[in-house]
Protein backbone atom coordinates (compact mmCIF):
# COMPACT_ATOMS: atom_id res chain seq x y z
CA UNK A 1 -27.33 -19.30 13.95
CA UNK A 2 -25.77 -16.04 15.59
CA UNK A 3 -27.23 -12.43 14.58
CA UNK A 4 -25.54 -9.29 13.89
CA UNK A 5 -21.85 -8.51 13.59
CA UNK A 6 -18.83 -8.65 15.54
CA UNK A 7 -15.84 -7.53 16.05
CA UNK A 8 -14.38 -10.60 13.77
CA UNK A 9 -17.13 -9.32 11.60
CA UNK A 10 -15.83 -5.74 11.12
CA UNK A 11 -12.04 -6.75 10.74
CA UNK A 12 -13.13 -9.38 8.18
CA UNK A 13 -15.29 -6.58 5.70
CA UNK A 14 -12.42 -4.37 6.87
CA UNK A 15 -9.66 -6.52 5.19
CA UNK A 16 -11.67 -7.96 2.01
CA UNK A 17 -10.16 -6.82 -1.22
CA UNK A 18 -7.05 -4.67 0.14
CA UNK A 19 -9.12 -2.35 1.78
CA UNK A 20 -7.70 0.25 3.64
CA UNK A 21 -10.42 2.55 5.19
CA UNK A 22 -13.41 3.90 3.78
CA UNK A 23 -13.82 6.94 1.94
CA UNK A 24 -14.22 10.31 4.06
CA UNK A 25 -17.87 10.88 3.80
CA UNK A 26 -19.24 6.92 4.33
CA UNK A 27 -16.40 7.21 7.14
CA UNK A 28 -17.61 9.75 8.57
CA UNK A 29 -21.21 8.43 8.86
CA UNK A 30 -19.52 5.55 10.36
CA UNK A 31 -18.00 7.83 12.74
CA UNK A 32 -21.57 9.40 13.77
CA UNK A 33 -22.90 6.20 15.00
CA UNK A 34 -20.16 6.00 17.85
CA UNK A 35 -21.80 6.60 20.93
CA UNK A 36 -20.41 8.45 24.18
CA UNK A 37 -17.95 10.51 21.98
CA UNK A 38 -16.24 13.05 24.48
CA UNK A 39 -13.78 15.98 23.50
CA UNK A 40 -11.05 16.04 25.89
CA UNK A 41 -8.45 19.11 25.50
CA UNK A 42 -9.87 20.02 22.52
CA UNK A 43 -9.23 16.59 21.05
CA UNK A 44 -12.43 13.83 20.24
CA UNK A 45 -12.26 10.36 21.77
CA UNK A 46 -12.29 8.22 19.50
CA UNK A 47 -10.52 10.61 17.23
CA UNK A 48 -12.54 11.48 14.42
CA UNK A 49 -12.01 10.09 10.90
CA UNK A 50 -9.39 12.27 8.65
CA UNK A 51 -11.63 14.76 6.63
CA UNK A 52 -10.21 17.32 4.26
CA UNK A 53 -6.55 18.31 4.64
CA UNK A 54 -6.35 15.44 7.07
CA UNK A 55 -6.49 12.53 4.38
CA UNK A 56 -3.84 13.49 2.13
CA UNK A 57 -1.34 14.21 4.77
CA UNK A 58 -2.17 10.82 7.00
CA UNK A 59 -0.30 7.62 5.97
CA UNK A 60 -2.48 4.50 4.65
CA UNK A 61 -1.04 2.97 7.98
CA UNK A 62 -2.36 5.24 10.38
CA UNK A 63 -5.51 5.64 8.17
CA UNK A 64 -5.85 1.73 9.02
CA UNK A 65 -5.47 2.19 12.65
CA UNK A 66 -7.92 4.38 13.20
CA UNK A 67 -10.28 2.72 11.34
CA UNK A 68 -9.74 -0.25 13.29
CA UNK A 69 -10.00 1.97 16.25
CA UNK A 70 -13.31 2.85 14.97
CA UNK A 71 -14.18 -0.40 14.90
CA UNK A 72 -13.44 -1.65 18.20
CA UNK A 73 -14.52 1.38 19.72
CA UNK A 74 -18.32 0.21 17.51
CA UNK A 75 -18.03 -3.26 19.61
CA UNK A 76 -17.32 -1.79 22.84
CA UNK A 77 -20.26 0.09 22.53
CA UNK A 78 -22.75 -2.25 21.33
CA UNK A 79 -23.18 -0.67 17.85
CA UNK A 80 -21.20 -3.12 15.99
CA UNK A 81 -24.87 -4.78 14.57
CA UNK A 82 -25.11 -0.69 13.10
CA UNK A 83 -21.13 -0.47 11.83
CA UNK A 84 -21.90 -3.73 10.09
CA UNK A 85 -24.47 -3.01 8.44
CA UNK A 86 -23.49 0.88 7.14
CA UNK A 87 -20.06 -1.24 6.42
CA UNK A 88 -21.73 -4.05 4.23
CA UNK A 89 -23.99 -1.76 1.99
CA UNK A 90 -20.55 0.19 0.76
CA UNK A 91 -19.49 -0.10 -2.70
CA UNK A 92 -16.17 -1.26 -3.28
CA UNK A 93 -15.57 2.39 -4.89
CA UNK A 94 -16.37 3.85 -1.40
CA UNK A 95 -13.35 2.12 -0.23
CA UNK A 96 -9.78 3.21 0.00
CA UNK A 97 -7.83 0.00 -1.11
CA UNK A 98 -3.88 -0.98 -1.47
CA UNK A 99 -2.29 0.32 -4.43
């Protein structure tokens, strides 16, 4: 029997119920975990997670992306076990979901 989470994981909890993305602030604690995050040109790698003004002008699409960005970028890194876990205590209300 395998430990932890993986990538298949992730994209599985990512998916359930419509989901989109999380919420800002659960995303952004998501976001934190990341190790080896480097600003280049005044930009982050990954990109950070759309906070304030950000979310309401960013499509659902791109929202998704990033996310899923987020979560390969978790995998790479060897924090997927972490993202998993944040991921899997969320309440569905800290999700954004399909309309």
């Amino acid at each position: 029997m395998r430990q932890g989470f993986d990538l298949d994981d992730l994209l599985e909890m990512a998916d359930a119920n419509a989901r989109i993305c999380p919420v800002p602030s659960p995303w952004e604690e998501l976001w934190r975990l990341l190790p080896e995050k480097n600003q280049v040109g005044g930009t982050w790698i990954p990109r950070p997670p759309p906070i304030v003004g950000d979310w309401w002008v960013m499509s659902r699409e791109e929202k998704r992306e990033r996310f899923r960005a987020h979560l390969r970028y978790a995998t790479a890194k060897g924090v997927a076990h972490a993202a998993g876990l944040l991921l899997s205590s969320l309440k569905e209300d800290e999700w954004l979901h399909e309309e």
